[in-house]
C-alpha atoms as a PDB file:
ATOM      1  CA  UNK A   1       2.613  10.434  -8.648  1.00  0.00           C
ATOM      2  CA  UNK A   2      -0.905   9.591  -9.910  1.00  0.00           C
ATOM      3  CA  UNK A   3      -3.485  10.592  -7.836  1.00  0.00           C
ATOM      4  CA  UNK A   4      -6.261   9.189  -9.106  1.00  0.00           C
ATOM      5  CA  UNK A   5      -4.337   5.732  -9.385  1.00  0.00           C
ATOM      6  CA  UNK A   6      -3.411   5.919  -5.731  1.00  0.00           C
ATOM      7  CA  UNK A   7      -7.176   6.970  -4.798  1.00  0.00           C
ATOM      8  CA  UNK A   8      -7.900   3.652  -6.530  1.00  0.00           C
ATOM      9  CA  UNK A   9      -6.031   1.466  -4.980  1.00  0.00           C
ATOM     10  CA  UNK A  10      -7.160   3.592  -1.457  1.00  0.00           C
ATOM     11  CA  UNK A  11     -10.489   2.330  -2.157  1.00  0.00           C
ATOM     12  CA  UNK A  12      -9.290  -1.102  -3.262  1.00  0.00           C
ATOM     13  CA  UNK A  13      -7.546  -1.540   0.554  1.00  0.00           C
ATOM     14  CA  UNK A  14     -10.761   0.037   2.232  1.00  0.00           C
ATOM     15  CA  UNK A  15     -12.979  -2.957   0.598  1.00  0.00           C
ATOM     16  CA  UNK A  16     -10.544  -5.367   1.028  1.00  0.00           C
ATOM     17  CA  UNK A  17     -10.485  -4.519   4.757  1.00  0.00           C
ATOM     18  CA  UNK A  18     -13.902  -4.099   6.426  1.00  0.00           C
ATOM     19  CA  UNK A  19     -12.517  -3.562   9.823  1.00  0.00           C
ATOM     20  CA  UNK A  20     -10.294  -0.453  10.953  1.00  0.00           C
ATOM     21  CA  UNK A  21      -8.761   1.371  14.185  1.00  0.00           C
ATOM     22  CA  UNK A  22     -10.999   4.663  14.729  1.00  0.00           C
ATOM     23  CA  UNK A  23      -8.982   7.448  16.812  1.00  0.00           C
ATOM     24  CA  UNK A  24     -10.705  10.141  18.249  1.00  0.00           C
ATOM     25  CA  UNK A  25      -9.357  12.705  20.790  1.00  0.00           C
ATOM     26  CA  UNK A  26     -10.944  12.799  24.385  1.00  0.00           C
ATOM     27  CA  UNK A  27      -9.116  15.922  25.885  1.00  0.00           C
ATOM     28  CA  UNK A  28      -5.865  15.712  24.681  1.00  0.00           C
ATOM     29  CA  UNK A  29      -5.575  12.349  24.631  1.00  0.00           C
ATOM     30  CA  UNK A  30      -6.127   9.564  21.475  1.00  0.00           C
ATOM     31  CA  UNK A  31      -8.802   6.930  22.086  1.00  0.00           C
ATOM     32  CA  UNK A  32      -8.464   3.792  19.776  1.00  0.00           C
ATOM     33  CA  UNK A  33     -11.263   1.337  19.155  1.00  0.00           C
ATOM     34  CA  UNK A  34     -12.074  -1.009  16.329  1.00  0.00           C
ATOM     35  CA  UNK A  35     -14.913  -0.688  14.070  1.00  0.00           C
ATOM     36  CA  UNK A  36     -16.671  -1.768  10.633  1.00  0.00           C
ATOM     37  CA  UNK A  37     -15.457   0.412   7.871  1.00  0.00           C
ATOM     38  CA  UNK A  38     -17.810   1.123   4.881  1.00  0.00           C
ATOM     39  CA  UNK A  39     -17.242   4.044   2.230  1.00  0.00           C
ATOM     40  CA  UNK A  40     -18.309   5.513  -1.158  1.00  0.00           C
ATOM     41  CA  UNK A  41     -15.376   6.776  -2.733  1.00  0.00           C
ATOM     42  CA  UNK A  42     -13.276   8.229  -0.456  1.00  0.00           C
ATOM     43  CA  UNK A  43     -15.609   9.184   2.085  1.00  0.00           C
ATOM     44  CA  UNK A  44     -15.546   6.451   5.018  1.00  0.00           C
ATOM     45  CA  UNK A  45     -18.822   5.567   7.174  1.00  0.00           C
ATOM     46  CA  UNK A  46     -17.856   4.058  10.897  1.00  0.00           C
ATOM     47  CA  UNK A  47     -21.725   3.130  12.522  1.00  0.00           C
ATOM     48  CA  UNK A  48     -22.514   3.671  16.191  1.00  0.00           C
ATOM     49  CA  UNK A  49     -24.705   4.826  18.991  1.00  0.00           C
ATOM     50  CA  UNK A  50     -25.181   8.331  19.548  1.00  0.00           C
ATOM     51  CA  UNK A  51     -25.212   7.508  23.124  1.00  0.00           C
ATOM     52  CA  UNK A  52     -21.172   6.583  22.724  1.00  0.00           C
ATOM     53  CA  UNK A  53     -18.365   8.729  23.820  1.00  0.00           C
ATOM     54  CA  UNK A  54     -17.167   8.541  20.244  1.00  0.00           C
ATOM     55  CA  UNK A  55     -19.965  11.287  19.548  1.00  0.00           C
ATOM     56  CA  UNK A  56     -19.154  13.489  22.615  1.00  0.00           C
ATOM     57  CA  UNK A  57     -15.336  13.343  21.074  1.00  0.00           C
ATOM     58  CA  UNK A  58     -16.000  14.051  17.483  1.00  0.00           C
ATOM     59  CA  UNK A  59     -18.787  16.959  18.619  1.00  0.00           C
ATOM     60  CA  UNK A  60     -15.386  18.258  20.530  1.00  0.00           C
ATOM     61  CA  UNK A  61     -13.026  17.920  18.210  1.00  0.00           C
ATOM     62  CA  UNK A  62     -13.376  16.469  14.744  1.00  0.00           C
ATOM     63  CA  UNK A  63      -9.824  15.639  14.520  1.00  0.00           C
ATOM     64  CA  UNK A  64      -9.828  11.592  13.308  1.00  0.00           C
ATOM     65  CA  UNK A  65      -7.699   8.448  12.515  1.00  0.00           C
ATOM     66  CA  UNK A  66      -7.994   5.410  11.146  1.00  0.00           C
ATOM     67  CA  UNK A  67      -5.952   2.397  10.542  1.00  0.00           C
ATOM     68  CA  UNK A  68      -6.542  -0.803   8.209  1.00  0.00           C
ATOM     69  CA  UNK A  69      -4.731  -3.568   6.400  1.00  0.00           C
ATOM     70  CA  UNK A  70      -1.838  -5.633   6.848  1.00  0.00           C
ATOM     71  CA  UNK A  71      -1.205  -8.393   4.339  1.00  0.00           C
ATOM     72  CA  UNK A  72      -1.039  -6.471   1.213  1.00  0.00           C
ATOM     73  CA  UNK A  73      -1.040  -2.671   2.509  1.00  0.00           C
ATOM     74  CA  UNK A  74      -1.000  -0.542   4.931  1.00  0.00           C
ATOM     75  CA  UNK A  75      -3.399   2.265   4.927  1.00  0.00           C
ATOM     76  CA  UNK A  76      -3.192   5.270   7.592  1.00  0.00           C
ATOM     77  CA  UNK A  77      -5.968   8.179   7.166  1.00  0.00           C
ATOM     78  CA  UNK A  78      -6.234  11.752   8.257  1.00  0.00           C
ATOM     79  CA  UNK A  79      -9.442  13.627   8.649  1.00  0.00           C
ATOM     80  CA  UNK A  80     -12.328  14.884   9.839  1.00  0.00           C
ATOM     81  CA  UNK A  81     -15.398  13.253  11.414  1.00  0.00           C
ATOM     82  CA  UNK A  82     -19.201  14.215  11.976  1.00  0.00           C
ATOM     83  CA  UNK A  83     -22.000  13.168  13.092  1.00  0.00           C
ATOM     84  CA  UNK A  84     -25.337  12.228  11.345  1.00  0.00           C
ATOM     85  CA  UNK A  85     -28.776  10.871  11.524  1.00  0.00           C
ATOM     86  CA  UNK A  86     -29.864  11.237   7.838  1.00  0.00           C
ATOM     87  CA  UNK A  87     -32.186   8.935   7.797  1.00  0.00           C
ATOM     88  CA  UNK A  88     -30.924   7.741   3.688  1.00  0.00           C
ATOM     89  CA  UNK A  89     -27.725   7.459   4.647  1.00  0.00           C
ATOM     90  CA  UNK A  90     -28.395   4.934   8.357  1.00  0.00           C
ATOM     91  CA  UNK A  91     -30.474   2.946   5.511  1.00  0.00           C
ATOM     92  CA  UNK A  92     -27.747   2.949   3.211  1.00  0.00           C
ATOM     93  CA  UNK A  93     -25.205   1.487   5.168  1.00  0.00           C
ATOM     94  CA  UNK A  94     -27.455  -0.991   7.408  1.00  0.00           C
ATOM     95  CA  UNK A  95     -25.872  -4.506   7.907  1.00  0.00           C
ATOM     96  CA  UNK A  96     -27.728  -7.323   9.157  1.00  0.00           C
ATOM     97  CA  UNK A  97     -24.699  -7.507  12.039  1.00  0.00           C
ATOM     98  CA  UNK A  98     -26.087  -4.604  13.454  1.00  0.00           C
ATOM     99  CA  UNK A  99     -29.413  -5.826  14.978  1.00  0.00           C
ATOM    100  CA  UNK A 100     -26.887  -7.124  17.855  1.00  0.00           C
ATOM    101  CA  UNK A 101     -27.284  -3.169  18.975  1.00  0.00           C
ATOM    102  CA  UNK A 102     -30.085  -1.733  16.756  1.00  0.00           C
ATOM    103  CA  UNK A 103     -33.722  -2.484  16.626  1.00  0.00           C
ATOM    104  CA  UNK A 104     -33.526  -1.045  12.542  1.00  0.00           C
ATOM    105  CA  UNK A 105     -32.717   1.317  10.461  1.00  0.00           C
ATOM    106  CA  UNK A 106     -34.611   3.960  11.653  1.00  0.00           C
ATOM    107  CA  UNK A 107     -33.259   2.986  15.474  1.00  0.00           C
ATOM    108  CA  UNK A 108     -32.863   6.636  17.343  1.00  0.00           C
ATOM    109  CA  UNK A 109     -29.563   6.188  19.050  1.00  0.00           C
ATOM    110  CA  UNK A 110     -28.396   4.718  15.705  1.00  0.00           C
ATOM    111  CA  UNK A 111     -26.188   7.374  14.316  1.00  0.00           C
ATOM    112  CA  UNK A 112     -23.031   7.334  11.287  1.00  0.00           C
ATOM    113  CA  UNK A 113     -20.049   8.710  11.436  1.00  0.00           C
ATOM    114  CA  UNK A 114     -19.096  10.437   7.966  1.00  0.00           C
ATOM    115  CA  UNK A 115     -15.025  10.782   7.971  1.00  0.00           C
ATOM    116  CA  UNK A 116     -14.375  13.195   5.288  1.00  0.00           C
ATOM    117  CA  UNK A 117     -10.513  12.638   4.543  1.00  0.00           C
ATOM    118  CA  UNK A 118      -7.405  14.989   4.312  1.00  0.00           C
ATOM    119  CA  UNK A 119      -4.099  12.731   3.910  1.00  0.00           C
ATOM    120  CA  UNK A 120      -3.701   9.315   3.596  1.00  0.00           C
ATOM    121  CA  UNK A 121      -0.491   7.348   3.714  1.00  0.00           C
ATOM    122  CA  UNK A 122      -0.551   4.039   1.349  1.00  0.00           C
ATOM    123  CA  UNK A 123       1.881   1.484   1.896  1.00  0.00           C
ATOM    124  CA  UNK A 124       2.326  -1.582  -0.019  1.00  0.00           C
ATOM    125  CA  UNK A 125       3.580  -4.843   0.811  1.00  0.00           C
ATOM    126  CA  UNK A 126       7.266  -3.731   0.544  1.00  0.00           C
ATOM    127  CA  UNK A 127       6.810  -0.354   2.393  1.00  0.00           C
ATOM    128  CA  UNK A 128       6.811   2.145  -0.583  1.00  0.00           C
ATOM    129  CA  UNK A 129       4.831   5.151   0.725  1.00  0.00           C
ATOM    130  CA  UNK A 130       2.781   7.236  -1.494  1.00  0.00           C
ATOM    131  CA  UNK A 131       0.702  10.046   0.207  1.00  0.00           C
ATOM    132  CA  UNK A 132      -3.322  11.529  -1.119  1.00  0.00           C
ATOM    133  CA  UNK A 133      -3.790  14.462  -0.076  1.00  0.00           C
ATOM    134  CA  UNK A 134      -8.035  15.606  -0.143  1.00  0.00           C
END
């Protein structure tokens, strides 16, 4: 198995599909919501307010999940989230979209979530599974 083929096409399905489950824990329980995915490379970027539970979880456990595509794969990822307020990166991945909840950029509560991965499961349109592992 090619890894670096399969990371390709990983980062093919992540801009082919902007939106994605996040899962989180809250105690020992999963917590599923849908959010904006953005990445560079392999590293994925999930924005939010540092006044959601989704922070509280992650500064608990950094234990994450996240689901995305349908039509041409299927795309399950392991890993690890954190938080951060680097003021490059918020201005990196601002989208207009997000004035709905942010004054700007340099908002305070707004806040990215940088999911570093460990395994992902690819699946293609006829179920073949191939498995990265970070």
């Amino acid at each position: 198995m090619d890894q670096s083929n399969l990371q390709h096409r990983i980062m093919q399905a992540m801009d082919r599909n902007p939106v994605c489950s996040f899962a989180t824990v809250e105690g020992n329980r999963p917590k599923v919501r849908y959010m904006m995915l953005f990445h560079e490379q392999m590293t994925v970027y999930l924005a939010t307010d540092r006044k959601t539970h989704k922070v509280e979880e992650l500064e608990a456990n950094p234990h994450v999940h996240l689901l995305f595509g349908m039509d041409k794969e299927t795309v399950s990822l392991e890993g690890t989230g954190k938080v951060s307020d680097d003021p490059e990166l918020r201005s990196k991945i601002w989208n207009r979209e997000f004035e709905h909840w942010f004054s700007g950029p340099d908002d305070p509560d707004y806040v990215v979530l940088v999911i570093t991965p460990s395994r992902v499961e690819f699946s293609d349109k006829d179920m073949n599974l191939e498995v990265w592992e970070g």
